[in-house]
PDB file of N, CA and C in Angstrom:
ATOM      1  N   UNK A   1     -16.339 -45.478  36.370  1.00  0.00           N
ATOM      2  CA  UNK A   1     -17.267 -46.577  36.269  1.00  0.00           C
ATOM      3  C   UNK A   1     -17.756 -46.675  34.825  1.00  0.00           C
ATOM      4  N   UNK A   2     -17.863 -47.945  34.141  1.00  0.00           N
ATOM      5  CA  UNK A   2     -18.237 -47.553  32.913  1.00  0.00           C
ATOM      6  C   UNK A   2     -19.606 -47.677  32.852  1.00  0.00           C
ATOM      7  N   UNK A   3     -20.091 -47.329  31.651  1.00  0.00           N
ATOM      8  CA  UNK A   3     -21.597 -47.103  31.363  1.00  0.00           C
ATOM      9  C   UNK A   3     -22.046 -48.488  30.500  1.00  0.00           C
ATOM     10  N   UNK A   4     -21.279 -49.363  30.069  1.00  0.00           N
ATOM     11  CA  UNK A   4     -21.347 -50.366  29.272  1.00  0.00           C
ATOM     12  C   UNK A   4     -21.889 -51.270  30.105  1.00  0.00           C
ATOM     13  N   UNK A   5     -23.221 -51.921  29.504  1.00  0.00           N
ATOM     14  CA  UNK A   5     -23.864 -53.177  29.775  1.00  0.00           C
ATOM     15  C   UNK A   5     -22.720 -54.239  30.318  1.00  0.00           C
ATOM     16  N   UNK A   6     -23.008 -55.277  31.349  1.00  0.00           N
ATOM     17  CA  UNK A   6     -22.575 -56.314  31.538  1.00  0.00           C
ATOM     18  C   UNK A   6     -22.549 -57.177  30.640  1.00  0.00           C
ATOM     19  N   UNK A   7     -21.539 -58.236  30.414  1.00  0.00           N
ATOM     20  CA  UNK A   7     -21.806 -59.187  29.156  1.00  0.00           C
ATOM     21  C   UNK A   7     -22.381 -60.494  30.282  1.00  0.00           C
ATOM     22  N   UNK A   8     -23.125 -60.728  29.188  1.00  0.00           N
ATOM     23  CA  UNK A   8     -24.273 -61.663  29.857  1.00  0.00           C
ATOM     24  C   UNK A   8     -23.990 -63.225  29.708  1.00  0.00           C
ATOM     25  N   UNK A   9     -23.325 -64.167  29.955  1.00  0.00           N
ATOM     26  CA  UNK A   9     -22.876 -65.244  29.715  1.00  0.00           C
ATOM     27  C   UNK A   9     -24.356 -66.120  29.172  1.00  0.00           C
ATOM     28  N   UNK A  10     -24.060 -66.514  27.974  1.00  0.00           N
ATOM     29  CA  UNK A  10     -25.240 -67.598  28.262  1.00  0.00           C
ATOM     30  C   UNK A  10     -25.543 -68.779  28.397  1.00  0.00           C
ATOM     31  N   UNK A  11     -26.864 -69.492  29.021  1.00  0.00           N
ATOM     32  CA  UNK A  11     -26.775 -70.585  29.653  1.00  0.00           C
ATOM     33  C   UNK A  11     -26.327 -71.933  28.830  1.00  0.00           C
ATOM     34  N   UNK A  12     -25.488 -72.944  29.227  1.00  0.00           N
ATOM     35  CA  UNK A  12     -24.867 -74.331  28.387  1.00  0.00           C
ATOM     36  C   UNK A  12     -25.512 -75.023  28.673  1.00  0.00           C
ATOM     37  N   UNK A  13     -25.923 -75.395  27.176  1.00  0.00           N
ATOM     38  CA  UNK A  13     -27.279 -76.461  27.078  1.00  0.00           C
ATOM     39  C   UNK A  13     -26.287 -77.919  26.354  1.00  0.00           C
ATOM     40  N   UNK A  14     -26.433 -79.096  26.921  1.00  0.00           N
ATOM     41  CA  UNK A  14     -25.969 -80.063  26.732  1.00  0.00           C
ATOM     42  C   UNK A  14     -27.061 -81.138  25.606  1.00  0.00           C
ATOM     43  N   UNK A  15     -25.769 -81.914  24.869  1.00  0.00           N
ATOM     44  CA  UNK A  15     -26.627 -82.744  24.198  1.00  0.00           C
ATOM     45  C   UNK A  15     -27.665 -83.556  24.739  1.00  0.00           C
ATOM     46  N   UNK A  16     -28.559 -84.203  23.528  1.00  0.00           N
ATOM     47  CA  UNK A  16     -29.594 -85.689  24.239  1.00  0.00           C
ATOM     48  C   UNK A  16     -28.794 -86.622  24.623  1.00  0.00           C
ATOM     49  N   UNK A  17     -28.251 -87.303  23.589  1.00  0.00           N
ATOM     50  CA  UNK A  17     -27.168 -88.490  23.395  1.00  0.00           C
ATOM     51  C   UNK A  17     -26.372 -88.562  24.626  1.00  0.00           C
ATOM     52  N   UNK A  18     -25.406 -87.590  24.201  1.00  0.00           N
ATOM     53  CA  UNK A  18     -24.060 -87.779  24.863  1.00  0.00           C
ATOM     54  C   UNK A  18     -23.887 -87.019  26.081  1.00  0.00           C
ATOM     55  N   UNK A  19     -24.585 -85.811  26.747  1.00  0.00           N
ATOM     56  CA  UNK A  19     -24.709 -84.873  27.306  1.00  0.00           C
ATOM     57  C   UNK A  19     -23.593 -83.754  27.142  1.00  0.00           C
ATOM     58  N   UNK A  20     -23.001 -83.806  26.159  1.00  0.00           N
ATOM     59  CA  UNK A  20     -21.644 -83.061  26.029  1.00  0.00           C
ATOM     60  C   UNK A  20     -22.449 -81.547  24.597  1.00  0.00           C
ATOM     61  N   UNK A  21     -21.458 -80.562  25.772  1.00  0.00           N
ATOM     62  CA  UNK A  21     -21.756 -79.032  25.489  1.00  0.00           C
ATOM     63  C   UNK A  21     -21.499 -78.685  23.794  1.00  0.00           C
ATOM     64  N   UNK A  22     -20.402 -79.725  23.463  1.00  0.00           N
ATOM     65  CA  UNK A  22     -19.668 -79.426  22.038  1.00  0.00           C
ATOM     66  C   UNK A  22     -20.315 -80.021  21.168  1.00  0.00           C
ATOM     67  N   UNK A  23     -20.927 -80.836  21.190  1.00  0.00           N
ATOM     68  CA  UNK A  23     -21.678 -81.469  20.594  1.00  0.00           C
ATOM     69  C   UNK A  23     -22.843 -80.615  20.205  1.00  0.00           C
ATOM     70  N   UNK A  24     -23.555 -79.917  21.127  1.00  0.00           N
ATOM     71  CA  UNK A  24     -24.994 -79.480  20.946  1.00  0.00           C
ATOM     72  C   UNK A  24     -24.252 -78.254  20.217  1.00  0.00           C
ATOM     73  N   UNK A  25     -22.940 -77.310  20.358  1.00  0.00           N
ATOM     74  CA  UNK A  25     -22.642 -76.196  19.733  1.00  0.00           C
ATOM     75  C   UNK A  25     -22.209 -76.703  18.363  1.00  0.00           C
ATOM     76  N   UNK A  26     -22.311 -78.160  18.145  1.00  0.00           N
ATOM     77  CA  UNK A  26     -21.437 -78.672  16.839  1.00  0.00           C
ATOM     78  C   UNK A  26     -23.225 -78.474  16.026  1.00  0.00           C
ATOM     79  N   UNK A  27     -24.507 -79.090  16.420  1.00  0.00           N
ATOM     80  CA  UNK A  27     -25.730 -79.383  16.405  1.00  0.00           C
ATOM     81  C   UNK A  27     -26.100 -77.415  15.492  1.00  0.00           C
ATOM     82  N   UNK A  28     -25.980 -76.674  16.595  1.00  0.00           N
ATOM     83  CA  UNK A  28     -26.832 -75.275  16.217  1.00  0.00           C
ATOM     84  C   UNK A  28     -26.050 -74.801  15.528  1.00  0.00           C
ATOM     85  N   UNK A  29     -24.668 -75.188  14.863  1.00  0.00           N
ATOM     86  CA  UNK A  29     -23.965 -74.257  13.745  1.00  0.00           C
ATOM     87  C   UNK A  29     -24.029 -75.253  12.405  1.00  0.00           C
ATOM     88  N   UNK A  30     -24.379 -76.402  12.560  1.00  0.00           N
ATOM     89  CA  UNK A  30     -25.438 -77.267  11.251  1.00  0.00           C
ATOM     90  C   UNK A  30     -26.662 -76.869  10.867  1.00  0.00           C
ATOM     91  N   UNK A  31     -27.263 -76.372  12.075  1.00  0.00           N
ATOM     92  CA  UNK A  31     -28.616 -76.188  11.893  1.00  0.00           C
ATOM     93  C   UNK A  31     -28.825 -75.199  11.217  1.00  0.00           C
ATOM     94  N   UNK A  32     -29.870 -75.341  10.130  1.00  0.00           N
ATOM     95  CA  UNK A  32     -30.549 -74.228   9.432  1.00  0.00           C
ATOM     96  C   UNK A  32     -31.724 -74.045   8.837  1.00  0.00           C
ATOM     97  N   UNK A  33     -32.535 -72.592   9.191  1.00  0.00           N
ATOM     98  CA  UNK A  33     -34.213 -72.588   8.991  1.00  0.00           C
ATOM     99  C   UNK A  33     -34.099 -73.514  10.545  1.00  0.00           C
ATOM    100  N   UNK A  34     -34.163 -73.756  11.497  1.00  0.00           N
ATOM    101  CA  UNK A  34     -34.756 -74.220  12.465  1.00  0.00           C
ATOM    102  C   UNK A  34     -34.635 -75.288  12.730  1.00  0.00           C
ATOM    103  N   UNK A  35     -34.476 -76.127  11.759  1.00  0.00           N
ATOM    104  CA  UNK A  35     -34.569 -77.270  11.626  1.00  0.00           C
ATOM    105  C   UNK A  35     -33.819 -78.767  12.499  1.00  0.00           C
ATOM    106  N   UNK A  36     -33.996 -78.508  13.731  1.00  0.00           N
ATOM    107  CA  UNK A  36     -32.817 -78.954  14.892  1.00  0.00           C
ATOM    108  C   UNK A  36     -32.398 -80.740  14.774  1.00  0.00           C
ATOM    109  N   UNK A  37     -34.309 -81.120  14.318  1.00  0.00           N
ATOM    110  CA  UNK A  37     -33.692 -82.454  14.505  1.00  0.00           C
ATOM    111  C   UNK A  37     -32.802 -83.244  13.259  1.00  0.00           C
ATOM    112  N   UNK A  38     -32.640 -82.146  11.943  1.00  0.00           N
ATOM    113  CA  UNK A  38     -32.290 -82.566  10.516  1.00  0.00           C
ATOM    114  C   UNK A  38     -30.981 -82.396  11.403  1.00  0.00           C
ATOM    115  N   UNK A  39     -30.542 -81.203  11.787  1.00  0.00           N
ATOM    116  CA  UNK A  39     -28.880 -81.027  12.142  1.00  0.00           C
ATOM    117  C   UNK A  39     -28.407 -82.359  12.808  1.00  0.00           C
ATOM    118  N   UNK A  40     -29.423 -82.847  14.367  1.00  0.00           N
ATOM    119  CA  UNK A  40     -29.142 -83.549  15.090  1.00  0.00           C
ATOM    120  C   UNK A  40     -28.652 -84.689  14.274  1.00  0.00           C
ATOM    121  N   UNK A  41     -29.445 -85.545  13.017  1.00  0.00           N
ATOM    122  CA  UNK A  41     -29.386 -86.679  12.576  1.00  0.00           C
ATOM    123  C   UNK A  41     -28.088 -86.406  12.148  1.00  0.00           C
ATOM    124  N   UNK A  42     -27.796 -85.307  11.261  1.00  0.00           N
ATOM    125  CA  UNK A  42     -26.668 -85.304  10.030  1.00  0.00           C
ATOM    126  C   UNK A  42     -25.150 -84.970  11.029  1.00  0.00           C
ATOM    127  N   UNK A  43     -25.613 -84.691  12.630  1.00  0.00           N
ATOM    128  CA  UNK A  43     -24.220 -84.816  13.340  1.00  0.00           C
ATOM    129  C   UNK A  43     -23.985 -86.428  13.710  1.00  0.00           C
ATOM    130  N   UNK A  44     -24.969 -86.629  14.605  1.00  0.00           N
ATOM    131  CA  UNK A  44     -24.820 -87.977  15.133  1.00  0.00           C
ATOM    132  C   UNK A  44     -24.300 -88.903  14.004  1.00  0.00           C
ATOM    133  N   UNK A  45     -25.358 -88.970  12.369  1.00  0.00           N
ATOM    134  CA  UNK A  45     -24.639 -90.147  11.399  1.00  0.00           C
ATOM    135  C   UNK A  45     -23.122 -89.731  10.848  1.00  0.00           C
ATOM    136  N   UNK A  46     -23.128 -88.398  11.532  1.00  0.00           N
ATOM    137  CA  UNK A  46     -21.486 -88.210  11.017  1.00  0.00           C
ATOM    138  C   UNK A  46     -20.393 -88.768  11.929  1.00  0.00           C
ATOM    139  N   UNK A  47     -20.489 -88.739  13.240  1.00  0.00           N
ATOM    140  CA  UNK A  47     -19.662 -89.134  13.856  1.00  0.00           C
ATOM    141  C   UNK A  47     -20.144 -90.796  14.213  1.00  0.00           C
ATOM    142  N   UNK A  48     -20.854 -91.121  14.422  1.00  0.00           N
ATOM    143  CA  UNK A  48     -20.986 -92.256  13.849  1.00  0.00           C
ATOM    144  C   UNK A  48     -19.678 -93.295  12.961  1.00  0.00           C
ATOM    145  N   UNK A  49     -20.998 -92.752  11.917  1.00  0.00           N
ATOM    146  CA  UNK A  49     -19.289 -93.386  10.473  1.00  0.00           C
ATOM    147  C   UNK A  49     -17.753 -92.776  10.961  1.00  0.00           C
ATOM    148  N   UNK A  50     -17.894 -91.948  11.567  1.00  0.00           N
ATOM    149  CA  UNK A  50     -16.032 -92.331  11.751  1.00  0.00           C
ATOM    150  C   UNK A  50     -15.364 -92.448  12.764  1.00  0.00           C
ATOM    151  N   UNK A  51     -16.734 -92.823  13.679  1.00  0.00           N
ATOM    152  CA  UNK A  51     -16.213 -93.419  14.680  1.00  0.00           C
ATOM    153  C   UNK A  51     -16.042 -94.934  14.517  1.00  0.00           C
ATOM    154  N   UNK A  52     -16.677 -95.530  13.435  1.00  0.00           N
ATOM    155  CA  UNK A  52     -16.841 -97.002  13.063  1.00  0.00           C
ATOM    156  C   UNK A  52     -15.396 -97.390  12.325  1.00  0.00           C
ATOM    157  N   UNK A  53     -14.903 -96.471  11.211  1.00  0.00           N
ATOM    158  CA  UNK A  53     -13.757 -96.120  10.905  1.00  0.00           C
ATOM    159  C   UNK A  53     -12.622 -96.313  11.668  1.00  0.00           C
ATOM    160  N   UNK A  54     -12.377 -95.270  12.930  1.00  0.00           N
ATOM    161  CA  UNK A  54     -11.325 -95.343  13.609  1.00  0.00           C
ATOM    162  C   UNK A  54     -11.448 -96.460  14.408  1.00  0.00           C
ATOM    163  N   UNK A  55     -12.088 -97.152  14.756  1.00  0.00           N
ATOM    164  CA  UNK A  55     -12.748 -97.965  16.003  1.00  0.00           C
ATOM    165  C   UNK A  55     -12.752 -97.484  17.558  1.00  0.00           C
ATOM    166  N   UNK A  56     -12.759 -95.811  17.652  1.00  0.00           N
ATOM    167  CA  UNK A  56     -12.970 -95.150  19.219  1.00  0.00           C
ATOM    168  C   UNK A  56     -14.460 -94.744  19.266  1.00  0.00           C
ATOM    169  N   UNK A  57     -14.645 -94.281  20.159  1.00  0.00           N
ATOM    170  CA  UNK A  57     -15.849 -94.004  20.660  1.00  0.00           C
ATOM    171  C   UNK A  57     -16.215 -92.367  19.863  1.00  0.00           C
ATOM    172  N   UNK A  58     -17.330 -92.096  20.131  1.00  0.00           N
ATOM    173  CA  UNK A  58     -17.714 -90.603  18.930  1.00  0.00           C
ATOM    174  C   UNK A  58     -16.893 -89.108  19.751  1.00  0.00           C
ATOM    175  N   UNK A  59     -17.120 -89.562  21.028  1.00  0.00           N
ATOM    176  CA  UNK A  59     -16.667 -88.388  21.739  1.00  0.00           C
ATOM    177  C   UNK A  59     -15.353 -88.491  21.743  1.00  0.00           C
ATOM    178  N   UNK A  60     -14.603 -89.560  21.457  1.00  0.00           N
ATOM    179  CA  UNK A  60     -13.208 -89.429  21.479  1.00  0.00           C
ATOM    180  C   UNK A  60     -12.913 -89.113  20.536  1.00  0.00           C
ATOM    181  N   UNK A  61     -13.646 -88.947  19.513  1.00  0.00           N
ATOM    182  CA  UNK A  61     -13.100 -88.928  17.918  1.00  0.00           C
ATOM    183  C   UNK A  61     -13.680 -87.172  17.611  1.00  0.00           C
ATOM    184  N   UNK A  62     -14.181 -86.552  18.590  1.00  0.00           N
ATOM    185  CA  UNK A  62     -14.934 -85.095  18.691  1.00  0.00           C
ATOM    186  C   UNK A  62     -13.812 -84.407  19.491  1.00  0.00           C
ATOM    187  N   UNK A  63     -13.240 -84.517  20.525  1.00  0.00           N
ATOM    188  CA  UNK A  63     -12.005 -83.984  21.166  1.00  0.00           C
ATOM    189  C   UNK A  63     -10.901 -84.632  20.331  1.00  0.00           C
ATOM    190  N   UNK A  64     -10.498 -85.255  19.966  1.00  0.00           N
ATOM    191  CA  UNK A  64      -9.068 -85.625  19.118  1.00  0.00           C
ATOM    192  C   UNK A  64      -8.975 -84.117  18.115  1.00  0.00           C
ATOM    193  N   UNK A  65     -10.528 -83.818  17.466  1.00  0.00           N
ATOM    194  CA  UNK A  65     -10.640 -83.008  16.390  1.00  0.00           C
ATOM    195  C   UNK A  65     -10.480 -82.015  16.698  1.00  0.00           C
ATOM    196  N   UNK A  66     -11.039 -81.746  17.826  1.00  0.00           N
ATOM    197  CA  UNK A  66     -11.166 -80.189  18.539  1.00  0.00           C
ATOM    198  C   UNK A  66      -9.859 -80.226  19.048  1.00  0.00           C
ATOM    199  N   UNK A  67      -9.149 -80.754  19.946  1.00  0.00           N
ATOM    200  CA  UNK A  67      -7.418 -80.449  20.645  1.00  0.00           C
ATOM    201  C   UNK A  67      -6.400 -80.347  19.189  1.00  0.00           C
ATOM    202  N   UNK A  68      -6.887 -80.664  18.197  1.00  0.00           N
ATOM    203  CA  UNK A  68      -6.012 -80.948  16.799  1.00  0.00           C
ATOM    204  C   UNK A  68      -6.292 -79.690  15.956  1.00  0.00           C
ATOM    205  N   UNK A  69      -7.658 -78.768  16.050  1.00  0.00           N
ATOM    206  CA  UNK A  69      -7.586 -77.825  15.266  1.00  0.00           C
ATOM    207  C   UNK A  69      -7.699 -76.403  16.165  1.00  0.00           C
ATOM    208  N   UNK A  70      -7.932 -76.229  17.357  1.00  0.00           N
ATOM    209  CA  UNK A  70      -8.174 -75.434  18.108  1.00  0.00           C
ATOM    210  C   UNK A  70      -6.409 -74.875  18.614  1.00  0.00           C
ATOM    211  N   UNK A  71      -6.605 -73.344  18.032  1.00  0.00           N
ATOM    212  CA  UNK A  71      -5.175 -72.670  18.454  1.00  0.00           C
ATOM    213  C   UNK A  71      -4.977 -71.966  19.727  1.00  0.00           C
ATOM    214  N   UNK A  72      -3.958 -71.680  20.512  1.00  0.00           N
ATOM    215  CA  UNK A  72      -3.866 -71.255  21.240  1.00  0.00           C
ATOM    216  C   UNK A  72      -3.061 -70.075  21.753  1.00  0.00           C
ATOM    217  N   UNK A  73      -2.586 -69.542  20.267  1.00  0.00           N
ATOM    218  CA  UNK A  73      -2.548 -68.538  20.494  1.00  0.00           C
ATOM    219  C   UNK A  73      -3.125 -67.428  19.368  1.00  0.00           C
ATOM    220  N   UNK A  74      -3.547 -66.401  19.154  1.00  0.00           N
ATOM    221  CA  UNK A  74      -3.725 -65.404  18.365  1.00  0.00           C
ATOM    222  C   UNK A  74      -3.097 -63.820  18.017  1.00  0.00           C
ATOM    223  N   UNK A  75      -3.014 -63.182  16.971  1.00  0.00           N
ATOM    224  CA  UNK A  75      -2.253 -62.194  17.128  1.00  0.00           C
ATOM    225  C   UNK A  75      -2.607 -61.305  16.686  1.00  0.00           C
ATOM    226  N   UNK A  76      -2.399 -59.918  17.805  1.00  0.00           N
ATOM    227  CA  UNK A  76      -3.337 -58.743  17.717  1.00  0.00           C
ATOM    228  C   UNK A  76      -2.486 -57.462  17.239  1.00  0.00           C
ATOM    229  N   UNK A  77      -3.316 -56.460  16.436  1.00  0.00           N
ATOM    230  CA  UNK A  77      -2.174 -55.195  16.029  1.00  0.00           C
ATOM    231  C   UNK A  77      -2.126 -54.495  18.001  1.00  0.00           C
ATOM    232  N   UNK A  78      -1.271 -54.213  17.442  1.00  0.00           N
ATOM    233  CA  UNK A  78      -0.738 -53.058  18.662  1.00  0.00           C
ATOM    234  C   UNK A  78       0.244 -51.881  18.105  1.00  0.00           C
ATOM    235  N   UNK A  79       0.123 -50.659  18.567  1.00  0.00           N
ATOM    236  CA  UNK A  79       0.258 -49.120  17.671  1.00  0.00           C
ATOM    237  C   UNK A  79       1.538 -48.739  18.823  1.00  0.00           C
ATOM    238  N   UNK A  80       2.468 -48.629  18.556  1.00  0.00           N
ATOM    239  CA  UNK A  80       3.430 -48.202  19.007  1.00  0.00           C
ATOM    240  C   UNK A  80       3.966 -47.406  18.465  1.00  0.00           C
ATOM    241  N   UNK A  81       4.164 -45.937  19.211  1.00  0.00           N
ATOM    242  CA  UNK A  81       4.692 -44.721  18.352  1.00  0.00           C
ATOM    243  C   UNK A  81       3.734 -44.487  16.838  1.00  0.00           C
ATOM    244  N   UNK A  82       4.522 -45.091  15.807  1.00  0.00           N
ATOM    245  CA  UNK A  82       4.293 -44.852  14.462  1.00  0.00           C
ATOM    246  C   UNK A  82       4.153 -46.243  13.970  1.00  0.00           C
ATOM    247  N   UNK A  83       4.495 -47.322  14.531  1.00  0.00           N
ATOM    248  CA  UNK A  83       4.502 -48.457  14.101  1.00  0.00           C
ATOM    249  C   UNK A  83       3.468 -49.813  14.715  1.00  0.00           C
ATOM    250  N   UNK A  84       3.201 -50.337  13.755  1.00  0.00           N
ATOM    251  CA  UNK A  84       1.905 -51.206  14.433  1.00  0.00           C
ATOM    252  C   UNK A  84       2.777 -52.675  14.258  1.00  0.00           C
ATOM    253  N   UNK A  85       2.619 -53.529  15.467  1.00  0.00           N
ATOM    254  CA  UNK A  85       3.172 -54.676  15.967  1.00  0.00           C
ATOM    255  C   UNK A  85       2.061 -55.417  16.105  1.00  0.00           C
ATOM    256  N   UNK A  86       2.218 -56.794  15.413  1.00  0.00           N
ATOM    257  CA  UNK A  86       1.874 -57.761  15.629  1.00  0.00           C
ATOM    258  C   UNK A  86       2.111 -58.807  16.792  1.00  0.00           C
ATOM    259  N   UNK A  87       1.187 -58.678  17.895  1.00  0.00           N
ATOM    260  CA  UNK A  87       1.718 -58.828  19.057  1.00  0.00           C
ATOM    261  C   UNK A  87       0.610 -60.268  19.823  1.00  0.00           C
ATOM    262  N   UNK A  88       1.345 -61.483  19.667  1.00  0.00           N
ATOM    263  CA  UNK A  88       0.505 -62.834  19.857  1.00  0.00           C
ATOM    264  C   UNK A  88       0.281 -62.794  21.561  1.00  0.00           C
ATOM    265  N   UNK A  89      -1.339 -63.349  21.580  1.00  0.00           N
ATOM    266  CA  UNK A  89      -1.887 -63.451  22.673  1.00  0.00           C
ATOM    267  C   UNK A  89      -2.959 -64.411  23.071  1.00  0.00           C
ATOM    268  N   UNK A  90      -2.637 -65.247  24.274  1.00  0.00           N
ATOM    269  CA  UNK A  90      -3.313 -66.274  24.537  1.00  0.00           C
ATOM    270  C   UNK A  90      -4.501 -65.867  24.216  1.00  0.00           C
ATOM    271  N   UNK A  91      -5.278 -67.300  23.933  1.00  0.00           N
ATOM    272  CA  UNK A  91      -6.823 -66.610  23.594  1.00  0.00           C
ATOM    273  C   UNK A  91      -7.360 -67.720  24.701  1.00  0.00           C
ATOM    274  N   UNK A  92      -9.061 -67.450  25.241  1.00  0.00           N
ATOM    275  CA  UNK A  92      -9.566 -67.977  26.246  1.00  0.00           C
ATOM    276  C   UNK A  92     -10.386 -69.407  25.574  1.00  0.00           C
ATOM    277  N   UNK A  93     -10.511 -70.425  26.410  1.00  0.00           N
ATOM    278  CA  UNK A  93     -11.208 -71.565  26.044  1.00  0.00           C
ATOM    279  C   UNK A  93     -12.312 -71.434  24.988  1.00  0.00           C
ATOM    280  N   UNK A  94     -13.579 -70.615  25.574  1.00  0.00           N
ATOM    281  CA  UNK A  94     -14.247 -70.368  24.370  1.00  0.00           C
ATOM    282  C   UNK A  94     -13.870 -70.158  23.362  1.00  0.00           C
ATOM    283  N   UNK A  95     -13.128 -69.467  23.314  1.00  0.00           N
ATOM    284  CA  UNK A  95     -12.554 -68.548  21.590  1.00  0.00           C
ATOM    285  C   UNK A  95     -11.637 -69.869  21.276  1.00  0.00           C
ATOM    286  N   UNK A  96     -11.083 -70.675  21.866  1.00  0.00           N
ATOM    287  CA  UNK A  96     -10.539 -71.855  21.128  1.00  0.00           C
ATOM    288  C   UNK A  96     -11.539 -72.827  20.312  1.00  0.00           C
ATOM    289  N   UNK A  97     -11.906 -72.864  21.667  1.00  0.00           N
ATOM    290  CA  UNK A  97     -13.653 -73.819  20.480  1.00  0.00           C
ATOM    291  C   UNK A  97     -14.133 -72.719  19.485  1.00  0.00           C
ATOM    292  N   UNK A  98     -14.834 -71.896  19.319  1.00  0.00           N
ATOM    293  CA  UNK A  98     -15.549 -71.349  18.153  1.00  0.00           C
ATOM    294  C   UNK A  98     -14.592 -71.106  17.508  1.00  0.00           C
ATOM    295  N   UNK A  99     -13.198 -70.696  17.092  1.00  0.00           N
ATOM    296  CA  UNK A  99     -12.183 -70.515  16.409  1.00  0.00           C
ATOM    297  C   UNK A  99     -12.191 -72.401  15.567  1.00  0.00           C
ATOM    298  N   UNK A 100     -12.001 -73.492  16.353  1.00  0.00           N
ATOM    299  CA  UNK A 100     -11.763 -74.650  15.856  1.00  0.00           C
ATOM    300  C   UNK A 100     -13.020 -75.100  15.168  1.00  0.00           C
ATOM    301  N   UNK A 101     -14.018 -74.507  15.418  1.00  0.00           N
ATOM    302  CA  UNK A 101     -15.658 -75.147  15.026  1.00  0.00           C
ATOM    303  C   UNK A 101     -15.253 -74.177  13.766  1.00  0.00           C
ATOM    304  N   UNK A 102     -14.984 -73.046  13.570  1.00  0.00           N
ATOM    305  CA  UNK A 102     -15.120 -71.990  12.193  1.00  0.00           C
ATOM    306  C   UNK A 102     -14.259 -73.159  10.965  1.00  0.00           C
TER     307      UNK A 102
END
């Protein structure tokens, strides 16, 4: 049995606007010093303008970005004998988003 804490999932807080999860995680990695509603403005007038640009909607123009930079696979050492292998491995939804947001 191990002795290691449970990992604690934490709760998904959705945008004002749009109610979408990626959005508010796009919001708190702008944000800085606290400052939630400066982030909020400087996301929303961003997608905005290029959503006016492309002529789609903001959320379509927020998943186009995310399915376009988000990888799906990653690659881990692995120690075999004497030799270490580079050995690629699906990675899970989350880790696609924060990997594509980095």
């Amino acid at each position: 049995m191990s002795r290691r804490k449970k990992n604690i999932k934490k709760k998904l807080f959705f945008d004002i606007k749009y109610g979408s999860s990626e959005i508010e995680y796009l919001i708190n990695l702008v944000m800085k010093n606290g400052k939630k509603s400066l982030a909020r403005r400087i996301v929303y007038n961003s997608l905005d303008s290029v959503s006016a640009t492309l002529n789609t909607t903001q959320l379509l123009v927020l998943e186009q970005v995310l399915q376009n930079t988000k990888p799906n696979l990653e690659v881990k050492s692995k120690r075999v004998v004497g030799n270490t292998y580079q050995v690629p491995v699906e990675i899970s939804l989350k880790r696609q988003l924060t990997l594509a947001f980095k």
